[in-house]
C-alpha atoms as a PDB file:
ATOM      1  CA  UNK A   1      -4.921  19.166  12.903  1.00  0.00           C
ATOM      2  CA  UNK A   2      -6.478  15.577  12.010  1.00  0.00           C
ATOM      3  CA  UNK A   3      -6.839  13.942   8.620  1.00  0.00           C
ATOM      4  CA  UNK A   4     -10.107  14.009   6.804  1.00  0.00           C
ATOM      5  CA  UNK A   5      -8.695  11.642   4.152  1.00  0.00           C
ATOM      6  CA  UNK A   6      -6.834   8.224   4.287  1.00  0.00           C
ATOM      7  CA  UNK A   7      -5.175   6.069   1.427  1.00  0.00           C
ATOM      8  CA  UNK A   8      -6.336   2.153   3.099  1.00  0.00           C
ATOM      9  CA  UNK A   9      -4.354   0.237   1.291  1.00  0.00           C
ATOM     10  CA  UNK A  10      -3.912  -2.289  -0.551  1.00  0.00           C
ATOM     11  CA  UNK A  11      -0.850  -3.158  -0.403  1.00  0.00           C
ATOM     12  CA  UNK A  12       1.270  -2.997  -3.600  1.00  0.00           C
ATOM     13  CA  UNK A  13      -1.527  -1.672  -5.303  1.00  0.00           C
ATOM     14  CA  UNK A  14       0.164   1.763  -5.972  1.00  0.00           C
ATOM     15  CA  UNK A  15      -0.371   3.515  -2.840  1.00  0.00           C
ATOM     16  CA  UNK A  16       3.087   4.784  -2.679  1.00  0.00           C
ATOM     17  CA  UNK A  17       2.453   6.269  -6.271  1.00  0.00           C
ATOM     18  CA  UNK A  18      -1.065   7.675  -5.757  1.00  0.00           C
ATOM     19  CA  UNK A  19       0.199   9.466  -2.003  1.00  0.00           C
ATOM     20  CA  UNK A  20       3.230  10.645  -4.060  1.00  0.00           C
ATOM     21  CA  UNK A  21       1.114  12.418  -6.485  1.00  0.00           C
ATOM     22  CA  UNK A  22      -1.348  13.382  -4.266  1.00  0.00           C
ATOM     23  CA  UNK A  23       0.649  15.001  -1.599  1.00  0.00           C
ATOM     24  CA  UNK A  24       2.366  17.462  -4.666  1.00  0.00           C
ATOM     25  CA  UNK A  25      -1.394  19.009  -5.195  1.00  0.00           C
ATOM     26  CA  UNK A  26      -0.501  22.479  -3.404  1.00  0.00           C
ATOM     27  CA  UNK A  27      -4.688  21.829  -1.684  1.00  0.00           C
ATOM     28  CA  UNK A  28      -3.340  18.469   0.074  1.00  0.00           C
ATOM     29  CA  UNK A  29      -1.269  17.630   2.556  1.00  0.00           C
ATOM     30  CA  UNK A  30       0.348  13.586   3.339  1.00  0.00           C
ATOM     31  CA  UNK A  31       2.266  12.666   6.192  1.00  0.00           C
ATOM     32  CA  UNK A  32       5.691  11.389   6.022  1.00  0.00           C
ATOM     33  CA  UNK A  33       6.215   9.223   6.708  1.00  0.00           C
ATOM     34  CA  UNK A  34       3.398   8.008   4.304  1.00  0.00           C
ATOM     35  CA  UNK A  35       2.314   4.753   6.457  1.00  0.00           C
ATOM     36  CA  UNK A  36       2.167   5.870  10.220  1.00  0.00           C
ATOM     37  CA  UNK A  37       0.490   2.735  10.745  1.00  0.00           C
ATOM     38  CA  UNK A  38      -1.168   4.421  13.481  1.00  0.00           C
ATOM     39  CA  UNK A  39      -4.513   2.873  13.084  1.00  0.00           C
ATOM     40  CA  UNK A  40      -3.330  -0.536  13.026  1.00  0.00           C
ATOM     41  CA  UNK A  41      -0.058  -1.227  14.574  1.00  0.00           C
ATOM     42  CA  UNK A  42      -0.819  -1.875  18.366  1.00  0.00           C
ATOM     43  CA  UNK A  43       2.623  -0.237  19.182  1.00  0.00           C
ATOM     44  CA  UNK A  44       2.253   2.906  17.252  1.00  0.00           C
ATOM     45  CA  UNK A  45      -0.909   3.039  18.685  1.00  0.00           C
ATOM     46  CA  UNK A  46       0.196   3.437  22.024  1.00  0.00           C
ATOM     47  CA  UNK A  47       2.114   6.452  21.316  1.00  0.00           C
ATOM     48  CA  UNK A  48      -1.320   8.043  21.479  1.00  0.00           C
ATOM     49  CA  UNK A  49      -3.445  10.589  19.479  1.00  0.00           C
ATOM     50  CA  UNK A  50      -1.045  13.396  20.433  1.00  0.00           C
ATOM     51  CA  UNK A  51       1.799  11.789  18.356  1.00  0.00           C
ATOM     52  CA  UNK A  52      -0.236  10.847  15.563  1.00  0.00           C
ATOM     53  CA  UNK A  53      -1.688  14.478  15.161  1.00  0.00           C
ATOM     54  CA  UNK A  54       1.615  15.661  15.275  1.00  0.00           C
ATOM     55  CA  UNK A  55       2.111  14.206  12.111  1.00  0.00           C
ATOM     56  CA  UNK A  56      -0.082  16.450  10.380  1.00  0.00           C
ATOM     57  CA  UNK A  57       1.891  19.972  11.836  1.00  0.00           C
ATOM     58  CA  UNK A  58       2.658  21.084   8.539  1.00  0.00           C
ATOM     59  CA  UNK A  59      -1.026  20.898   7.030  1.00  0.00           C
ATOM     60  CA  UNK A  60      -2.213  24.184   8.365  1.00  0.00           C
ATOM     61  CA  UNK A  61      -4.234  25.748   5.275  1.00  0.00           C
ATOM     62  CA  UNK A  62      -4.558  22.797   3.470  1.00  0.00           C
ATOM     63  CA  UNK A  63      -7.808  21.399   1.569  1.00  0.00           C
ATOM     64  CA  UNK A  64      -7.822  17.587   2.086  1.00  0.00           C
ATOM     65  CA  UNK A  65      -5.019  16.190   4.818  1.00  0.00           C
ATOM     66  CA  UNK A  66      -4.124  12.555   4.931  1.00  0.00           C
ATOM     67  CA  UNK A  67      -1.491   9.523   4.808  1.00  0.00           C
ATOM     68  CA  UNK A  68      -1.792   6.336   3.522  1.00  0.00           C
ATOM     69  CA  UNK A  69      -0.856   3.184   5.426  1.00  0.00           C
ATOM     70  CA  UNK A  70      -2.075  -0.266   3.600  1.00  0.00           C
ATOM     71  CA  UNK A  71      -1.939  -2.206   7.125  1.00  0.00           C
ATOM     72  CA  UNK A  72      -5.261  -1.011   7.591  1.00  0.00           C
ATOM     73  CA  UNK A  73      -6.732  -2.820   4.923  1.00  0.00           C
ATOM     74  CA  UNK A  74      -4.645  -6.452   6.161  1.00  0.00           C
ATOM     75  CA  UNK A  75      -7.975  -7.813   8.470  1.00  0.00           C
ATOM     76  CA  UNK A  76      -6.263 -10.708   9.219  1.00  0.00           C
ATOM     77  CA  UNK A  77      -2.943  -9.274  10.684  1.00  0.00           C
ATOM     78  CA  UNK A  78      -4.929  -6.254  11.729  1.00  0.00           C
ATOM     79  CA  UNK A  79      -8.406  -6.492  12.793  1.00  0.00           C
ATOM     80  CA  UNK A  80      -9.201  -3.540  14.668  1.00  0.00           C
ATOM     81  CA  UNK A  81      -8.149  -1.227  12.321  1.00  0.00           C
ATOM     82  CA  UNK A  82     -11.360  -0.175  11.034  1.00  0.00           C
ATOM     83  CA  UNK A  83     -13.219   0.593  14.160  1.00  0.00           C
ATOM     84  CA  UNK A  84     -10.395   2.538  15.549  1.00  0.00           C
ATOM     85  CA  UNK A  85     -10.116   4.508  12.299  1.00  0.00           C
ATOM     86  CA  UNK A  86     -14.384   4.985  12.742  1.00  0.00           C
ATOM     87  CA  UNK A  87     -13.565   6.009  16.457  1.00  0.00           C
ATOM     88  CA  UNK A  88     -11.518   8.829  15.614  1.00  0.00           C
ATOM     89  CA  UNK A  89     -12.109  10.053  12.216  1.00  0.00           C
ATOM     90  CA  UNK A  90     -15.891   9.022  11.857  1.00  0.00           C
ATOM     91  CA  UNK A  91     -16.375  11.783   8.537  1.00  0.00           C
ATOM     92  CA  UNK A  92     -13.443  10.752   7.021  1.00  0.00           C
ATOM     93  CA  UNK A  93     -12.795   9.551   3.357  1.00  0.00           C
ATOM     94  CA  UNK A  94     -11.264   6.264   2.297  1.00  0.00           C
ATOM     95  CA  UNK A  95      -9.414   5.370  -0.750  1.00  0.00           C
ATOM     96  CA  UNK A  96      -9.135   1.742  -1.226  1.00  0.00           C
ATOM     97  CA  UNK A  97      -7.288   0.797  -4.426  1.00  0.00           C
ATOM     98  CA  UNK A  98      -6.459  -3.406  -5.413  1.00  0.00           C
ATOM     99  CA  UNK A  99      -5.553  -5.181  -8.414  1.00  0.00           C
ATOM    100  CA  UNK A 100      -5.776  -8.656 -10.105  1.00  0.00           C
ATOM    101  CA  UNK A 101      -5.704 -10.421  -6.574  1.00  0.00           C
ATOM    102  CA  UNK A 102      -3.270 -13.107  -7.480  1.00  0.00           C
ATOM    103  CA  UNK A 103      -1.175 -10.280  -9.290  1.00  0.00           C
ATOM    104  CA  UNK A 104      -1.418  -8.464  -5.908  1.00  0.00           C
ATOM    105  CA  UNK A 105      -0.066 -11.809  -3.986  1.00  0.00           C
ATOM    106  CA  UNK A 106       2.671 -12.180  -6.074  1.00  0.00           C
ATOM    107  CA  UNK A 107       3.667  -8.536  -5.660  1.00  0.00           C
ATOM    108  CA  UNK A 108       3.100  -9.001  -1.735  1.00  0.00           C
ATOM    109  CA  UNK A 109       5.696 -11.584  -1.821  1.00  0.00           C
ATOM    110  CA  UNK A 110       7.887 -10.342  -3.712  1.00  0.00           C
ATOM    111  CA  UNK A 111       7.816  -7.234  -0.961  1.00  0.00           C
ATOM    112  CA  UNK A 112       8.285  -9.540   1.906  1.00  0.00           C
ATOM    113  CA  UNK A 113      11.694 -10.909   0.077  1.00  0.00           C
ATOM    114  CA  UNK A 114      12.706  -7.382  -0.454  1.00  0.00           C
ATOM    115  CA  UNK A 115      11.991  -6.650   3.396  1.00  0.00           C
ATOM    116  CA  UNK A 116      14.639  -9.208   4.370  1.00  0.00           C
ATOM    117  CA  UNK A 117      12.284 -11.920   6.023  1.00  0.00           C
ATOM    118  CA  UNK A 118      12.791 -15.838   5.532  1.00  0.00           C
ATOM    119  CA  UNK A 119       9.445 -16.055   3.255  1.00  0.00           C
ATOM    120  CA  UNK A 120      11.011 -18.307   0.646  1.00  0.00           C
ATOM    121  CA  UNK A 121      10.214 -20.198  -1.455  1.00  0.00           C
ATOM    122  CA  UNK A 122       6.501 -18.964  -2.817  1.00  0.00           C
ATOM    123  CA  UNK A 123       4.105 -21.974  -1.363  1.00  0.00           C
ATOM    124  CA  UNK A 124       5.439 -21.605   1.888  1.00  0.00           C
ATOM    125  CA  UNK A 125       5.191 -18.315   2.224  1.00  0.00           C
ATOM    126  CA  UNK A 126       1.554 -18.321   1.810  1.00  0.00           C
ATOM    127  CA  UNK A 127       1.640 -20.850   4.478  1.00  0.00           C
ATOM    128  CA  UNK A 128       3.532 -19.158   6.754  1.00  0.00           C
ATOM    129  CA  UNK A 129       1.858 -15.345   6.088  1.00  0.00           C
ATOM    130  CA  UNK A 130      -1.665 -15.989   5.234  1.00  0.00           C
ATOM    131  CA  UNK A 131      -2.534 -12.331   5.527  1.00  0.00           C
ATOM    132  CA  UNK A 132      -1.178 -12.399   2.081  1.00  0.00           C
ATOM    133  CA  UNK A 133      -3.922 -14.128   0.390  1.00  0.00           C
ATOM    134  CA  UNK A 134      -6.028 -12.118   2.988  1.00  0.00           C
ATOM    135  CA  UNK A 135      -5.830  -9.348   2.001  1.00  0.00           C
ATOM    136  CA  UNK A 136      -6.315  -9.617  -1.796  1.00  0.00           C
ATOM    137  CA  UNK A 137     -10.142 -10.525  -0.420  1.00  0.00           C
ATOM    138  CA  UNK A 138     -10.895  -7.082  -1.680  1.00  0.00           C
ATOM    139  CA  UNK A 139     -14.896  -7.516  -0.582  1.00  0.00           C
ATOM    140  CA  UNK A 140     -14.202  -8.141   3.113  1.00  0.00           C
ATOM    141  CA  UNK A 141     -11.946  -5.632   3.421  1.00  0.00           C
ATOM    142  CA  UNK A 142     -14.185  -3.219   1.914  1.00  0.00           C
ATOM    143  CA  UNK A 143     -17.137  -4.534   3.692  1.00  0.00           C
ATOM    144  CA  UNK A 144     -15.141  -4.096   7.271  1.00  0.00           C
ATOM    145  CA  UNK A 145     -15.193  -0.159   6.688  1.00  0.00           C
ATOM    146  CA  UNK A 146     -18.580  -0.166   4.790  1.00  0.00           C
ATOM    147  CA  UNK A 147     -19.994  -0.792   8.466  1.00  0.00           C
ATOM    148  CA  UNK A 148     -18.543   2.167   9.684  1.00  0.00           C
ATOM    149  CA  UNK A 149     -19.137   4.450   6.800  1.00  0.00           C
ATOM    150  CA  UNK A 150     -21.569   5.561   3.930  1.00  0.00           C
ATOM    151  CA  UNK A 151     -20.653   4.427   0.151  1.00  0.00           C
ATOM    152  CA  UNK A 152     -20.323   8.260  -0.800  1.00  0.00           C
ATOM    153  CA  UNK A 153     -17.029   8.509   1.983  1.00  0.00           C
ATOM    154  CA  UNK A 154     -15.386   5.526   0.059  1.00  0.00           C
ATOM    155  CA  UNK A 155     -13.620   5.392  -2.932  1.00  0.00           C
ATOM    156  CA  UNK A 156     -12.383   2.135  -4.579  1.00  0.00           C
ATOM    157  CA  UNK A 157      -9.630   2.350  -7.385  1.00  0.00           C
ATOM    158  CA  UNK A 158      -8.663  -0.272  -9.867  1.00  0.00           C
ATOM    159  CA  UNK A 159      -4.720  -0.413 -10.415  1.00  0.00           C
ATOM    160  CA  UNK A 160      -5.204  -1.389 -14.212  1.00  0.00           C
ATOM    161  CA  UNK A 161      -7.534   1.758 -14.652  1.00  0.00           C
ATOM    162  CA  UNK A 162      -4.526   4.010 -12.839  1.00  0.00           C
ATOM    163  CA  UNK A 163      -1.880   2.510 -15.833  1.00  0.00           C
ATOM    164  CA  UNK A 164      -4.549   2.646 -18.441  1.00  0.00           C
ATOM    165  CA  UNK A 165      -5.874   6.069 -17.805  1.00  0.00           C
ATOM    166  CA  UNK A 166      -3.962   8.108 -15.087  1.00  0.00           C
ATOM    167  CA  UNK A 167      -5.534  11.526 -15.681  1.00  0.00           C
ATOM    168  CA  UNK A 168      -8.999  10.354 -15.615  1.00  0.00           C
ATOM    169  CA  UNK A 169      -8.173   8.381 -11.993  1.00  0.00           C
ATOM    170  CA  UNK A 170      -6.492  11.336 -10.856  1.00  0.00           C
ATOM    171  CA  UNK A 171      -8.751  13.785 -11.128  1.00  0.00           C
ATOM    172  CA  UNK A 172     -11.652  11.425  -9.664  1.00  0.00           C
ATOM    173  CA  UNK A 173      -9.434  10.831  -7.162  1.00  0.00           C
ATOM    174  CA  UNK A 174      -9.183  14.806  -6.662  1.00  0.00           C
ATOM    175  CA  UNK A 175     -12.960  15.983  -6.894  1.00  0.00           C
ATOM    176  CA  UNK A 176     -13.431  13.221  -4.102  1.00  0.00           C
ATOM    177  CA  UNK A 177     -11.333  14.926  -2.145  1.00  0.00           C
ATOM    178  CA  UNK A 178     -13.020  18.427  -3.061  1.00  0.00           C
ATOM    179  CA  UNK A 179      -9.473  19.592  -4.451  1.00  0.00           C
ATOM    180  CA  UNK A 180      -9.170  21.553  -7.512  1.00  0.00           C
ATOM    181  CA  UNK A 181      -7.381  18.948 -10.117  1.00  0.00           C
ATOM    182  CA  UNK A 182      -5.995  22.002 -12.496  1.00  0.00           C
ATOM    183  CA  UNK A 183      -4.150  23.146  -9.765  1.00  0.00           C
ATOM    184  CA  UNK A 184      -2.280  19.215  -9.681  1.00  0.00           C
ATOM    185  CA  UNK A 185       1.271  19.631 -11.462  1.00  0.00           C
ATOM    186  CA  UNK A 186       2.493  16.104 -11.077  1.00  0.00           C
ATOM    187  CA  UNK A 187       2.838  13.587 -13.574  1.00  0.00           C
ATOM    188  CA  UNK A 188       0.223  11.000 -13.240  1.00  0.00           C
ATOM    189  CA  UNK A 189       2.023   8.449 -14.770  1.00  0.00           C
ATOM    190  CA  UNK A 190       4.994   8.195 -13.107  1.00  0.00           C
ATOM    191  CA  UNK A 191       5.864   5.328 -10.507  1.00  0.00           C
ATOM    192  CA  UNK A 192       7.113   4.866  -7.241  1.00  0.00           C
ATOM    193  CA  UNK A 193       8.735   1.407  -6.119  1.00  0.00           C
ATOM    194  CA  UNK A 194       9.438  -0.187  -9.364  1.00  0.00           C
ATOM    195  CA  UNK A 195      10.682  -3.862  -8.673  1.00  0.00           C
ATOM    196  CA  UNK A 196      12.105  -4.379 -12.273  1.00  0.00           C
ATOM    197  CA  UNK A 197      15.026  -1.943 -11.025  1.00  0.00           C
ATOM    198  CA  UNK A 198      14.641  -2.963  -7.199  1.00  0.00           C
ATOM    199  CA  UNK A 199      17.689  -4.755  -5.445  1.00  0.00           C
ATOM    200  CA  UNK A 200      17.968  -6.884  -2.625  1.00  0.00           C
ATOM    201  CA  UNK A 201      20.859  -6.631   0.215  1.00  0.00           C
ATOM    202  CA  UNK A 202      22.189 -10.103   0.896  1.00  0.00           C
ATOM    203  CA  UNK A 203      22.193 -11.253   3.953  1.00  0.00           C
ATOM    204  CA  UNK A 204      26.292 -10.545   4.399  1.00  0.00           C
ATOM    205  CA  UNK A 205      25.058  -7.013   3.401  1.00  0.00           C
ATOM    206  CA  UNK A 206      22.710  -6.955   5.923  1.00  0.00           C
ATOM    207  CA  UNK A 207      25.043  -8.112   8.908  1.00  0.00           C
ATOM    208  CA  UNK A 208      27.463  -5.198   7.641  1.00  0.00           C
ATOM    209  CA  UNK A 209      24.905  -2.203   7.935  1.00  0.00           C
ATOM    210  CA  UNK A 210      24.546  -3.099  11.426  1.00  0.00           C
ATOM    211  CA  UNK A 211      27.963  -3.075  12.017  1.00  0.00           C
ATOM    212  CA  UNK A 212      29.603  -0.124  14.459  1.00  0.00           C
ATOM    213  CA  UNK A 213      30.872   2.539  12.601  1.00  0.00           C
ATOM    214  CA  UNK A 214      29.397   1.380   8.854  1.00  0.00           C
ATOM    215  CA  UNK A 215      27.066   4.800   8.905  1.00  0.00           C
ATOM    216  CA  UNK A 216      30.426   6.436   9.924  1.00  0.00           C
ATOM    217  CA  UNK A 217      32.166   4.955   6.812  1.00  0.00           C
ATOM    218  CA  UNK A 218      29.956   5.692   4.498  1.00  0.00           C
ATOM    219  CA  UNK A 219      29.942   9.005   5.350  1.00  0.00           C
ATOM    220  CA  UNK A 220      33.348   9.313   4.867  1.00  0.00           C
ATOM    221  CA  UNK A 221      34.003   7.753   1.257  1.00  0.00           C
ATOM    222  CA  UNK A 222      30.032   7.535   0.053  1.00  0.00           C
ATOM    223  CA  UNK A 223      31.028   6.550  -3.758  1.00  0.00           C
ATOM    224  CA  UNK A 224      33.082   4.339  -2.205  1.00  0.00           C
ATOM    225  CA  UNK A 225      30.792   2.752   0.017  1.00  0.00           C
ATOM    226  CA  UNK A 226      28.012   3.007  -2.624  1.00  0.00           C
ATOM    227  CA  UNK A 227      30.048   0.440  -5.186  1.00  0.00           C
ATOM    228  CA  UNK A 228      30.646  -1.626  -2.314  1.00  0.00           C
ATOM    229  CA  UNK A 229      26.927  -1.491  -1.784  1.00  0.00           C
ATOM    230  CA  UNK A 230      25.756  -2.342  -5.045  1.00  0.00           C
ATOM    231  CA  UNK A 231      28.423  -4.957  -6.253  1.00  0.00           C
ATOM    232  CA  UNK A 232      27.090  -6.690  -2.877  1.00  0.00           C
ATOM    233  CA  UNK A 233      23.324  -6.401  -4.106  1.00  0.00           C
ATOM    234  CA  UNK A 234      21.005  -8.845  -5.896  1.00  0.00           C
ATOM    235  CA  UNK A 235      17.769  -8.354  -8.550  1.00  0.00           C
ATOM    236  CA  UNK A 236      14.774  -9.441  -7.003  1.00  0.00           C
ATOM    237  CA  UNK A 237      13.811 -12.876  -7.940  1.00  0.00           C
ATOM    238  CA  UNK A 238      11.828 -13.569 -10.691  1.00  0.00           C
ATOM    239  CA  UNK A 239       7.631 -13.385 -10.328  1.00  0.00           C
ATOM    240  CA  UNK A 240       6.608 -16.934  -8.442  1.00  0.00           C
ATOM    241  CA  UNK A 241       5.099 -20.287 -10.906  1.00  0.00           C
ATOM    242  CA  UNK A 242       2.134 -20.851  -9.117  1.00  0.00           C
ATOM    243  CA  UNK A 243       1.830 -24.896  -8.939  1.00  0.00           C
ATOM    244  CA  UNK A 244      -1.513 -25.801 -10.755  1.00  0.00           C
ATOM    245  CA  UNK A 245      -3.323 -27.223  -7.203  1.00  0.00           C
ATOM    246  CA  UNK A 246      -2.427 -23.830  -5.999  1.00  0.00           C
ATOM    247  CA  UNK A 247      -3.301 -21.556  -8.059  1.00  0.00           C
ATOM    248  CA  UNK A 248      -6.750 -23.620  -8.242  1.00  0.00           C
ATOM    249  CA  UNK A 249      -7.533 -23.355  -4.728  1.00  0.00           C
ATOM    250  CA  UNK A 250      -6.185 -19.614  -4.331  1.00  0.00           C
ATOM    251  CA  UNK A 251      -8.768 -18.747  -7.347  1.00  0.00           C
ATOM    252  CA  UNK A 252     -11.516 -21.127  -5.608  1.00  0.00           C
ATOM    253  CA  UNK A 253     -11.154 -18.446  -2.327  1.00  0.00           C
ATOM    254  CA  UNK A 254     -10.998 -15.343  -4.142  1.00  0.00           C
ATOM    255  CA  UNK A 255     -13.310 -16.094  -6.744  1.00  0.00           C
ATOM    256  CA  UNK A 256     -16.361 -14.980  -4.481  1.00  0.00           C
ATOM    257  CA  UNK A 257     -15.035 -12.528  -3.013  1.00  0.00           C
ATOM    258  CA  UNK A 258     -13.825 -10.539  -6.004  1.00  0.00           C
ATOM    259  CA  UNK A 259     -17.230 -11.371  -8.187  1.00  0.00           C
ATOM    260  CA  UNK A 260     -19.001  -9.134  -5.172  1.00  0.00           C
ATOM    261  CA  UNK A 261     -16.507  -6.576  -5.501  1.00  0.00           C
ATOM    262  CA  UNK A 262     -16.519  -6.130  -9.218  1.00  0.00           C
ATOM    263  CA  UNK A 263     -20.102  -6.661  -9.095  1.00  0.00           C
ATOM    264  CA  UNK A 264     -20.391  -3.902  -6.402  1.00  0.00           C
ATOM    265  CA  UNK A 265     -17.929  -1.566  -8.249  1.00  0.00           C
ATOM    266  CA  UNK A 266     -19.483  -1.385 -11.794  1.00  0.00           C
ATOM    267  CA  UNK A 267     -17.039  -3.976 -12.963  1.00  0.00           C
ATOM    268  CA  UNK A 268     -17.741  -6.881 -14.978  1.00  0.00           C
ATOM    269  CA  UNK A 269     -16.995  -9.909 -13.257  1.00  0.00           C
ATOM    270  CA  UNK A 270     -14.613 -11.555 -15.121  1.00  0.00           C
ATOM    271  CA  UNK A 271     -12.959  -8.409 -15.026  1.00  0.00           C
ATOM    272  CA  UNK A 272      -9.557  -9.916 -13.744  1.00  0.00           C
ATOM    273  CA  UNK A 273      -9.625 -13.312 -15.747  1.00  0.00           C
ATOM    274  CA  UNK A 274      -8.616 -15.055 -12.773  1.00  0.00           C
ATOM    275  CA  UNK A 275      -8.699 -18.678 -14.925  1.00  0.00           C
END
């Protein structure tokens, strides 16, 4: 078994919510994990195509088979991930959904801080991890895998049409994928990774988990362990204040870009009111 479909990011753009749903439709099957990274991880990639298509064991009978892994649209951090994902799966389809870019940044880093790393503060970070800004370049993304493949193998979703109008994205989303959407029982609203009720471990937190025995422990007395756990937990911070010669020259970069994409998509171009 192989996929014939994969979610391409971006990253907090609701891919974790649209795989969710879509891998509940009794015609699809989604790996899980739901980012194998295969494509665009240079380690995982090494494991070879016999790993990677054991991933899909389970999908025997199934319509449209897939995961979704939003490294492969990160150019910058990844940049062969298109060609090897044209190498092996050259009839495949692509669903590429983004959002508001510097929404999408802000989001990124906010994910980064929740991962643990030393990206703090804001302005730094997109110093330090450029592949965040990157990334929100929605038309070179795009335009890396329209290379490889026809327009009719790609589909590009808008976020703020997914939390305006979930059924309607849905079901796009499943005659693309030549599924029947009455069959679909999920609810298309629901979400997966909300931040508002995301905490962070602290970095005391952190040193414990790795301790000897801590899995053993909380094992042992879970409620326990849980309070510990949470009394030892902290909200993540609050969205970043962009400074004004910032934000100017983040919008200067992405302005292009995202007037082609809009443009492309049947967007208007001031769709995402970037001033």
């Amino acid at each position: 078994m192989k996929p014939n479909f994969l979610v391409i990011g971006a990253v907090k753009c609701a891919t974790t919510s649209l795989c969710d749903i879509l891998g509940s439709h009794p015609q699809i099957f989604v790996t899980q994990p739901k980012e194998p990274d295969f494509f665009c991880d240079d380690g995982v990639f090494a494991r070879g195509w016999e790993w990677y298509e054991s991933l899909y064991e389970g999908a025997i009978g199934k319509v449209a088979i897939g995961e979704g892994s939003t490294g492969y649209t990160k150019a910058l951090l990844h940049p062969n991930s298109a060609e090897r994902i044209a190498s092996y799966l050259p009839d495949a389809k692509l669903i590429h959904i983004v959002r508001h870019p510097l929404k999408r940044i802000e989001s990124h880093w906010l994910h980064l801080v929740a991962a643990g790393l030393d990206v703090t503060p804001f302005t730094e970070a997109l110093k330090k991890w450029p592949h965040m800004i990157d990334t929100s370049l929605y038309w070179k993304q795009i335009s890396r895998y329209r290379g490889f493949y026809p327009d009719k193998n790609l589909l590009v979703l808008l976020f703020e049409d997914l939390v305006k109008n979930p059924h309607a994205v849905l079901e796009k989303v499943y005659r693309f994928l030549d599924v029947t959407p009455e069959l679909a029982s999920a609810d298309p609203a629901r979400a997966s990774h909300v931040s508002a009720t995301f905490r962070l471990d602290t970095p005391l937190l952190r040193f414990l988990r790795r301790l000897p025995g801590m899995r053993t422990a909380k094992n042992l007395a879970p409620r326990i362990s849980r309070n510990i756990i949470d009394a030892m937990r902290r909200p993540l911070p609050d969205r970043p204040q962009w400074p004004a010669d910032l934000r100017e020259r983040i919008i200067a970069l992405v302005r292009e870009y995202a007037g082609m994409f809009l443009r492309f998509y049947g967007k208007a171009v001031d769709y995402w009111q970037l001033n």
